[in-house]
PDB file of N, CA and C in Angstrom:
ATOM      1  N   UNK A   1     -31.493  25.461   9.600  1.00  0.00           N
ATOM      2  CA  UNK A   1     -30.642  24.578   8.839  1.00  0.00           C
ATOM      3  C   UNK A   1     -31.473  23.385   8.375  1.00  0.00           C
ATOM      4  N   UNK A   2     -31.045  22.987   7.025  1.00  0.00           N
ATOM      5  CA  UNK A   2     -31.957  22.131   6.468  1.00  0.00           C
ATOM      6  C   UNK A   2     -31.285  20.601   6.748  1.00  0.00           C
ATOM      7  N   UNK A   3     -32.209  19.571   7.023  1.00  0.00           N
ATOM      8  CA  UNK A   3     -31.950  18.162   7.477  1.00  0.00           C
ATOM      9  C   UNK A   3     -30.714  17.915   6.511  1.00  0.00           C
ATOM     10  N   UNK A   4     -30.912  17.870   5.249  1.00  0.00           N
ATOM     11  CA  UNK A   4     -29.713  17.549   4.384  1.00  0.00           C
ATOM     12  C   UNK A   4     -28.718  17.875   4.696  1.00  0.00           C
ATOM     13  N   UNK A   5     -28.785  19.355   4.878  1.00  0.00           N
ATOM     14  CA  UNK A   5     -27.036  20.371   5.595  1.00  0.00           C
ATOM     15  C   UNK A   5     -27.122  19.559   6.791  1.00  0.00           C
ATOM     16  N   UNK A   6     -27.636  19.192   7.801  1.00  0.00           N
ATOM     17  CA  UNK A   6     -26.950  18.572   8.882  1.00  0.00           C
ATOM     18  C   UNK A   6     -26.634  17.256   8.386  1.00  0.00           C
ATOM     19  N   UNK A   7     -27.361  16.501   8.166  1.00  0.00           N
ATOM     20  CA  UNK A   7     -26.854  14.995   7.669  1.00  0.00           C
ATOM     21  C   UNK A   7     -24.942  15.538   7.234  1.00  0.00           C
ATOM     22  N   UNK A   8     -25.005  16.477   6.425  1.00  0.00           N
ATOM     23  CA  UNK A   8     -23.327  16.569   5.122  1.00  0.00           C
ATOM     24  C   UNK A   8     -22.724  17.117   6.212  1.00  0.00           C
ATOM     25  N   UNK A   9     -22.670  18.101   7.332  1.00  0.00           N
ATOM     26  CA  UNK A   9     -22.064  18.270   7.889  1.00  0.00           C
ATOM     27  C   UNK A   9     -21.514  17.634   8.895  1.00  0.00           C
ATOM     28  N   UNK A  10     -22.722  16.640   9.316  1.00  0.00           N
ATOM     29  CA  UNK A  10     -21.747  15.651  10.335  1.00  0.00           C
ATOM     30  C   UNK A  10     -21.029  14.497   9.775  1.00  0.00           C
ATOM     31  N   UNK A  11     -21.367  14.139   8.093  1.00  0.00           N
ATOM     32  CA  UNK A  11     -20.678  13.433   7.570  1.00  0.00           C
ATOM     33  C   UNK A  11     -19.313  14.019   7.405  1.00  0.00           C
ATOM     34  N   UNK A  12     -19.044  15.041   7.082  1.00  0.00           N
ATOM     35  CA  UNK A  12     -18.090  15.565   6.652  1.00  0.00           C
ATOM     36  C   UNK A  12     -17.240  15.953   7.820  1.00  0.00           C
ATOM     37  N   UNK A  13     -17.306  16.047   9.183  1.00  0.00           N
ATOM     38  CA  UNK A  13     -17.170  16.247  10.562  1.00  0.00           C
ATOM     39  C   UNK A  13     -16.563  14.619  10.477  1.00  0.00           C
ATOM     40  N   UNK A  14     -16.995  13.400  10.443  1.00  0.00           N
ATOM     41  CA  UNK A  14     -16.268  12.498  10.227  1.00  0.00           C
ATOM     42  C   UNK A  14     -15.420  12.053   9.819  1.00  0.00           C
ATOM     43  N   UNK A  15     -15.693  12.498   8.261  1.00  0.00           N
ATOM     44  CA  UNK A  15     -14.094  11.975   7.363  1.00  0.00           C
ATOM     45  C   UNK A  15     -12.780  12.790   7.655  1.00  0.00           C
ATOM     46  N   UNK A  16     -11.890  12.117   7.798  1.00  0.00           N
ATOM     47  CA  UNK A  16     -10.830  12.242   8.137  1.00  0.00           C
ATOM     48  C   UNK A  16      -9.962  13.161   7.386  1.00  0.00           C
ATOM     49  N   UNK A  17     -10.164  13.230   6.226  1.00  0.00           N
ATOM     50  CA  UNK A  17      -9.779  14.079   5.438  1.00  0.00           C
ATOM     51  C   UNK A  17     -10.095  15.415   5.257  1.00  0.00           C
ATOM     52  N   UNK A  18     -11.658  15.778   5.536  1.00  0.00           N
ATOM     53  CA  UNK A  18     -12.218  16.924   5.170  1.00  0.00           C
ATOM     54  C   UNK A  18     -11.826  17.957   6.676  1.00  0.00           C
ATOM     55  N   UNK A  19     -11.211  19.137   5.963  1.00  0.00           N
ATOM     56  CA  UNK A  19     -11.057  19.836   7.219  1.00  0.00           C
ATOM     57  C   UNK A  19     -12.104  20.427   7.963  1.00  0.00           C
ATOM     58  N   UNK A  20     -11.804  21.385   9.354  1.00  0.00           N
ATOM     59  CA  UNK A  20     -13.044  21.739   9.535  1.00  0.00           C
ATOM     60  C   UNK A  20     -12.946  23.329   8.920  1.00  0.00           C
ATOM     61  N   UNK A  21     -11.827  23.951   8.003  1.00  0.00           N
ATOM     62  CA  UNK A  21     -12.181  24.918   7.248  1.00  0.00           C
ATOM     63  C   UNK A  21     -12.668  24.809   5.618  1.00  0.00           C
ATOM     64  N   UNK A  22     -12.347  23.932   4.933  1.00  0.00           N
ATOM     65  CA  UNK A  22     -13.732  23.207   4.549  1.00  0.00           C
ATOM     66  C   UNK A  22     -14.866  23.547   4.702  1.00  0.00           C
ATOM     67  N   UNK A  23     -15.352  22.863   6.464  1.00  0.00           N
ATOM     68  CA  UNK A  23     -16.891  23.010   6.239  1.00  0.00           C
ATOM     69  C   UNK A  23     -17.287  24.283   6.522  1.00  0.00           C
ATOM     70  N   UNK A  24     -16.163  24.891   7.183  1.00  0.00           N
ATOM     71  CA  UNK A  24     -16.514  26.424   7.243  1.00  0.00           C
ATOM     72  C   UNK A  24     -16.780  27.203   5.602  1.00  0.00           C
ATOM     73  N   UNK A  25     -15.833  27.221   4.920  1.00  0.00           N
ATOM     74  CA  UNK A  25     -15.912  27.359   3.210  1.00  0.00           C
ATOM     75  C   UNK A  25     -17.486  27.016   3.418  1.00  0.00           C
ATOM     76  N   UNK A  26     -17.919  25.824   3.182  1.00  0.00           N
ATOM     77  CA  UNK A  26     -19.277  25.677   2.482  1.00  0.00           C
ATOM     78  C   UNK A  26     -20.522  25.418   3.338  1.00  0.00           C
ATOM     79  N   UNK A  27     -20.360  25.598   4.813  1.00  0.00           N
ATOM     80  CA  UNK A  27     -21.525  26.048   5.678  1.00  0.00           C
ATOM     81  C   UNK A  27     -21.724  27.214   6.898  1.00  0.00           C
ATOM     82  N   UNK A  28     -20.073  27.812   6.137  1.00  0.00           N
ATOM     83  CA  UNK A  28     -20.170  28.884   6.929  1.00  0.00           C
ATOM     84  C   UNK A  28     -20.206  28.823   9.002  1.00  0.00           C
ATOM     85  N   UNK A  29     -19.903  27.610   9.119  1.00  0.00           N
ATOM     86  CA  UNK A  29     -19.543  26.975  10.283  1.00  0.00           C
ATOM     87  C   UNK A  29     -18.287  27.455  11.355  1.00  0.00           C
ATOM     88  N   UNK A  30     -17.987  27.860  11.967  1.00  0.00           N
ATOM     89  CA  UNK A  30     -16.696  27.678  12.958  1.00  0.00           C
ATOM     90  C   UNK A  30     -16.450  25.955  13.449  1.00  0.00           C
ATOM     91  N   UNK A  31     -15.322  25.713  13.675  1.00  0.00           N
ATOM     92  CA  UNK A  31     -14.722  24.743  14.100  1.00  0.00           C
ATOM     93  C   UNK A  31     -15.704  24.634  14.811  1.00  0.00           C
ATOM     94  N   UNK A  32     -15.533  25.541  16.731  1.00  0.00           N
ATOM     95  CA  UNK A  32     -16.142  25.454  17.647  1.00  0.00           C
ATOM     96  C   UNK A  32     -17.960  25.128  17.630  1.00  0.00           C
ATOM     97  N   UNK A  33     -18.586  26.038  16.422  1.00  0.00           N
ATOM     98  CA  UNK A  33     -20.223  25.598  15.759  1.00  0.00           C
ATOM     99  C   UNK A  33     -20.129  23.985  15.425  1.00  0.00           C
ATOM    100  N   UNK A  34     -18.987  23.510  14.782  1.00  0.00           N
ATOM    101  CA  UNK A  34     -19.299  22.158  13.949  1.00  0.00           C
ATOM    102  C   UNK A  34     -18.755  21.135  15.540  1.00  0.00           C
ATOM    103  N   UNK A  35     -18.855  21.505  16.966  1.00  0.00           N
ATOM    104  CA  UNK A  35     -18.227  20.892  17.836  1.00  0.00           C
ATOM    105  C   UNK A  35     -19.855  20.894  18.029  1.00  0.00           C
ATOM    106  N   UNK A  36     -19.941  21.971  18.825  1.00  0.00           N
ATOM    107  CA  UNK A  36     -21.497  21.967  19.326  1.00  0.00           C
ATOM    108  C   UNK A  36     -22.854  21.391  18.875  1.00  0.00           C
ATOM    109  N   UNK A  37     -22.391  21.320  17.355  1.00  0.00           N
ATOM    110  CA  UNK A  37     -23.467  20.858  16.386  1.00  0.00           C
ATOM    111  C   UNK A  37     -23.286  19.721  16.938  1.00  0.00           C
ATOM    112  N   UNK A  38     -22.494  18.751  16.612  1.00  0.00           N
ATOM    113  CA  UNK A  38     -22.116  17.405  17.037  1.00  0.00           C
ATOM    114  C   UNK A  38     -22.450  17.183  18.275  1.00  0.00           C
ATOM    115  N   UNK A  39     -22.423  17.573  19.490  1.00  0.00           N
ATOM    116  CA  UNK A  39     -22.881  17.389  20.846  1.00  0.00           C
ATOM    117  C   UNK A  39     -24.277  17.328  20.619  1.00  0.00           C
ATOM    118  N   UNK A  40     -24.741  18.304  19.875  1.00  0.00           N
ATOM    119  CA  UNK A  40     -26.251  18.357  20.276  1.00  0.00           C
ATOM    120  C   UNK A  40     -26.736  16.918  19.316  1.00  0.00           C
ATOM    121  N   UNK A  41     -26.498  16.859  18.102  1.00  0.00           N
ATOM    122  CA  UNK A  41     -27.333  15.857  17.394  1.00  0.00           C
ATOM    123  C   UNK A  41     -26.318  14.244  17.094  1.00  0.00           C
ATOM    124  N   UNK A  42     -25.779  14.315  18.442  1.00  0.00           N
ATOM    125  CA  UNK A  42     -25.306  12.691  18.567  1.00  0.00           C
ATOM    126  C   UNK A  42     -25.265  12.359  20.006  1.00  0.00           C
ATOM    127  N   UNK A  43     -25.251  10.995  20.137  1.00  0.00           N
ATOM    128  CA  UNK A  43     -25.485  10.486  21.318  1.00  0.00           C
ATOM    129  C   UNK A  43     -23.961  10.744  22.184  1.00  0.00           C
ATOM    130  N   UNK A  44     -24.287  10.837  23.308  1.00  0.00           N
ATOM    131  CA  UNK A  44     -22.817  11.335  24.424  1.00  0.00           C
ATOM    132  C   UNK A  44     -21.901  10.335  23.770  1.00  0.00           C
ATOM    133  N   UNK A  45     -21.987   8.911  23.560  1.00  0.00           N
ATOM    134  CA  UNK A  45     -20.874   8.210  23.565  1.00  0.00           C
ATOM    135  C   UNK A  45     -20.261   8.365  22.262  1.00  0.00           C
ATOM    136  N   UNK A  46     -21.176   8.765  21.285  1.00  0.00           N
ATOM    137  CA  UNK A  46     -20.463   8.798  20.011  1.00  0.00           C
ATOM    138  C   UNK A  46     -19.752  10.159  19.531  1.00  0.00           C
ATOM    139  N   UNK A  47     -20.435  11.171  20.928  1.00  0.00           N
ATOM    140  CA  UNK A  47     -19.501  12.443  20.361  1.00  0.00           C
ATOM    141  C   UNK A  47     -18.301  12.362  21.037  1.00  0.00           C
ATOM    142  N   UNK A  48     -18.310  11.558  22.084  1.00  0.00           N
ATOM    143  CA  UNK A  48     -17.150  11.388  23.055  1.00  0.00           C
ATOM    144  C   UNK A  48     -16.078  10.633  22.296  1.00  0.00           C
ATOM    145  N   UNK A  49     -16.435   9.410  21.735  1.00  0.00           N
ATOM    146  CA  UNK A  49     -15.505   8.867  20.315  1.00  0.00           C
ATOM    147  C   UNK A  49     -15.075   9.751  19.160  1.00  0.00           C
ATOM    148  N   UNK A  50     -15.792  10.706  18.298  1.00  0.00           N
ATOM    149  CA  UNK A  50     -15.644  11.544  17.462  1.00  0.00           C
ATOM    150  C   UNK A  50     -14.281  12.559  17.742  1.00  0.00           C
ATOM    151  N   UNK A  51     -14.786  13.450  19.621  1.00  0.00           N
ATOM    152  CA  UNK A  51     -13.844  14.077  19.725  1.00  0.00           C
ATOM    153  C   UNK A  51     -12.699  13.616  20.110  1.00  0.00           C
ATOM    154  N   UNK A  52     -12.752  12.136  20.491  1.00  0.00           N
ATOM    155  CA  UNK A  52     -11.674  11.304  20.688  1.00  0.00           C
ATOM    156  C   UNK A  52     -10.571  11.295  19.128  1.00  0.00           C
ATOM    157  N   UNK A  53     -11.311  11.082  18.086  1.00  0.00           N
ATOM    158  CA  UNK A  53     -10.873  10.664  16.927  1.00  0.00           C
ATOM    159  C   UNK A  53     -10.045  11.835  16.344  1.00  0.00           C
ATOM    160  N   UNK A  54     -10.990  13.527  16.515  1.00  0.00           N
ATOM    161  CA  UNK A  54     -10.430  14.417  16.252  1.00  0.00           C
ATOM    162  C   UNK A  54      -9.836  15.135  16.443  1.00  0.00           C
ATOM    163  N   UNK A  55      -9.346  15.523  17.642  1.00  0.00           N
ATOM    164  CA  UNK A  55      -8.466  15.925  18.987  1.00  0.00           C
ATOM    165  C   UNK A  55      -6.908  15.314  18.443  1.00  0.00           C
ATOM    166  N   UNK A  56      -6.204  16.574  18.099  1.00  0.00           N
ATOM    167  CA  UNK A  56      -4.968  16.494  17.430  1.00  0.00           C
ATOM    168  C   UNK A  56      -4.738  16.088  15.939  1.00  0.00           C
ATOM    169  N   UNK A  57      -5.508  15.680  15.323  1.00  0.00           N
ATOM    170  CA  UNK A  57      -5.541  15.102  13.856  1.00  0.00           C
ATOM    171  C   UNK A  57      -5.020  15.968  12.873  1.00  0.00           C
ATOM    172  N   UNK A  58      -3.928  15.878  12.545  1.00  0.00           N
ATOM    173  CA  UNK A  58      -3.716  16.964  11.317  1.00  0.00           C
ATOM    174  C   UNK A  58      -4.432  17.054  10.938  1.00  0.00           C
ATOM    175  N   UNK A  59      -5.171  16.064  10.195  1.00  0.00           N
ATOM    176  CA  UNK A  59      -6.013  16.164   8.728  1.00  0.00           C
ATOM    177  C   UNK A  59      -7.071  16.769   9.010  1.00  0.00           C
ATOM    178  N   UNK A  60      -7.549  17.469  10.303  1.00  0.00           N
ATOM    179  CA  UNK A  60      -8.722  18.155  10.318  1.00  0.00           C
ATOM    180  C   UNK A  60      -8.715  19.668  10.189  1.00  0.00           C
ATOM    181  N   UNK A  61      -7.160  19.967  10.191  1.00  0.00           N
ATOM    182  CA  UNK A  61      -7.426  21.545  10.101  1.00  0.00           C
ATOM    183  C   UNK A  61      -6.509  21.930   9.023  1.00  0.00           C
ATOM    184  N   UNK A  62      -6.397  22.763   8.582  1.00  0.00           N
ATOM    185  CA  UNK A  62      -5.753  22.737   6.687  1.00  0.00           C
ATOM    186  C   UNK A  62      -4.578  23.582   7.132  1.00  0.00           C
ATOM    187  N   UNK A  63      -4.081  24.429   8.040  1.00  0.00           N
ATOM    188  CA  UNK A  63      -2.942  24.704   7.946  1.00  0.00           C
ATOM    189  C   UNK A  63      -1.955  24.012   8.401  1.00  0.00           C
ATOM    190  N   UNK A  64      -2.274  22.534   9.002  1.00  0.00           N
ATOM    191  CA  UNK A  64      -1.578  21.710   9.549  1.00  0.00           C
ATOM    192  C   UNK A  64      -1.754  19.969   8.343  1.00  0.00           C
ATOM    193  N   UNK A  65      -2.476  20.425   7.441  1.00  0.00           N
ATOM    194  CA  UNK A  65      -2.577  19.313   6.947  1.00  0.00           C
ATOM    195  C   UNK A  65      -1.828  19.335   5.406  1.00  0.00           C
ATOM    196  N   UNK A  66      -1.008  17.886   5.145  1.00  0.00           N
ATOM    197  CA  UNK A  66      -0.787  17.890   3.532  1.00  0.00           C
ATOM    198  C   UNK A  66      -0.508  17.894   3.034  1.00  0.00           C
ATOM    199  N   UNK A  67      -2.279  17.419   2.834  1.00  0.00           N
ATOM    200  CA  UNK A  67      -3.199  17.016   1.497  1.00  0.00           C
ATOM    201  C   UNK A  67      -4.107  18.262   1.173  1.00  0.00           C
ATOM    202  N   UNK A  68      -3.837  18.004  -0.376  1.00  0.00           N
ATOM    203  CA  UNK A  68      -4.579  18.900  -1.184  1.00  0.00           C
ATOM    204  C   UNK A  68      -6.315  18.019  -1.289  1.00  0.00           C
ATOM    205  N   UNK A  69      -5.777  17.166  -1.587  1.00  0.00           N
ATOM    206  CA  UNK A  69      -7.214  16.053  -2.027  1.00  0.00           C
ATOM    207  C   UNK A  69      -8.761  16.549  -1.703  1.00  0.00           C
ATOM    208  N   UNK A  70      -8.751  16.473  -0.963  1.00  0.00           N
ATOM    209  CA  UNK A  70     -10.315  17.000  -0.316  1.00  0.00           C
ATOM    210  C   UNK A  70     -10.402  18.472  -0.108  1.00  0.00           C
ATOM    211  N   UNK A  71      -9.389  19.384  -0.805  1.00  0.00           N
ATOM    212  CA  UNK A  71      -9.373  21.325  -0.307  1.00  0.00           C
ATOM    213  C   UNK A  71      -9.905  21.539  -0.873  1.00  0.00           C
ATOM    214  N   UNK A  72     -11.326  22.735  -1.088  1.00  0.00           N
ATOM    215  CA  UNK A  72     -11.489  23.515  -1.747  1.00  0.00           C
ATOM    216  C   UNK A  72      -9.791  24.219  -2.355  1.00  0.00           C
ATOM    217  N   UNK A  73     -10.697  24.389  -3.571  1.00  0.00           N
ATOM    218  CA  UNK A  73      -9.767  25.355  -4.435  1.00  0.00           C
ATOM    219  C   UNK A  73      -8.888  26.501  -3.651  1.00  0.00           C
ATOM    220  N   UNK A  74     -10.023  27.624  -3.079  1.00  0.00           N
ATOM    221  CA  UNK A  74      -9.796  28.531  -2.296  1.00  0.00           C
ATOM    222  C   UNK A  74      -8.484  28.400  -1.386  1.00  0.00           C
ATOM    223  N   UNK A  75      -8.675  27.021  -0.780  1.00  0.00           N
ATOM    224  CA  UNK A  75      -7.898  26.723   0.381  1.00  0.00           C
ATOM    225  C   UNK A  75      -6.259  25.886   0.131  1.00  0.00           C
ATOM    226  N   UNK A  76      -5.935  26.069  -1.680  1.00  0.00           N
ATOM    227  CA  UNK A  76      -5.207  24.827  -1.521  1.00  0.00           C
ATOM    228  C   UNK A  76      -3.225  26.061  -1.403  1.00  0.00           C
TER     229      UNK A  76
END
């Protein structure tokens, strides 16, 4: 995986909006991959906040979310 794809994926692992089927759509990711990814290339306390943040969030998984705004096409 190229530095860029990780940089967008943990950005996108952040925003609140972007689901994590989304990043599956465009990195071919599982939820559970874009968890692990995050453990490995962030510090304990900030993945511990992250999964704090994302843990129940509608807006992170698209059959529970909505908003169209941030869907791929595919997904709306």
């Amino acid at each position: 995986m190229q530095s860029q794809d990780l940089d967008r994926i943990i950005e996108m692992a952040w925003e609140d909006r972007t689901t994590f089927e989304a990043i599956h759509y465009q990195f071919g990711l599982s939820e559970q991959e874009v968890i692990a990814l995050m453990r490995t290339h962030m510090k304990p306390s900030s993945f511990k906040m992250w999964r704090k943040r994302v843990t129940g969030r509608k807006t992170k998984h698209g059959s529970t979310s909505e908003s169209n705004r941030f869907r791929a096409k595919c997904h709306r």
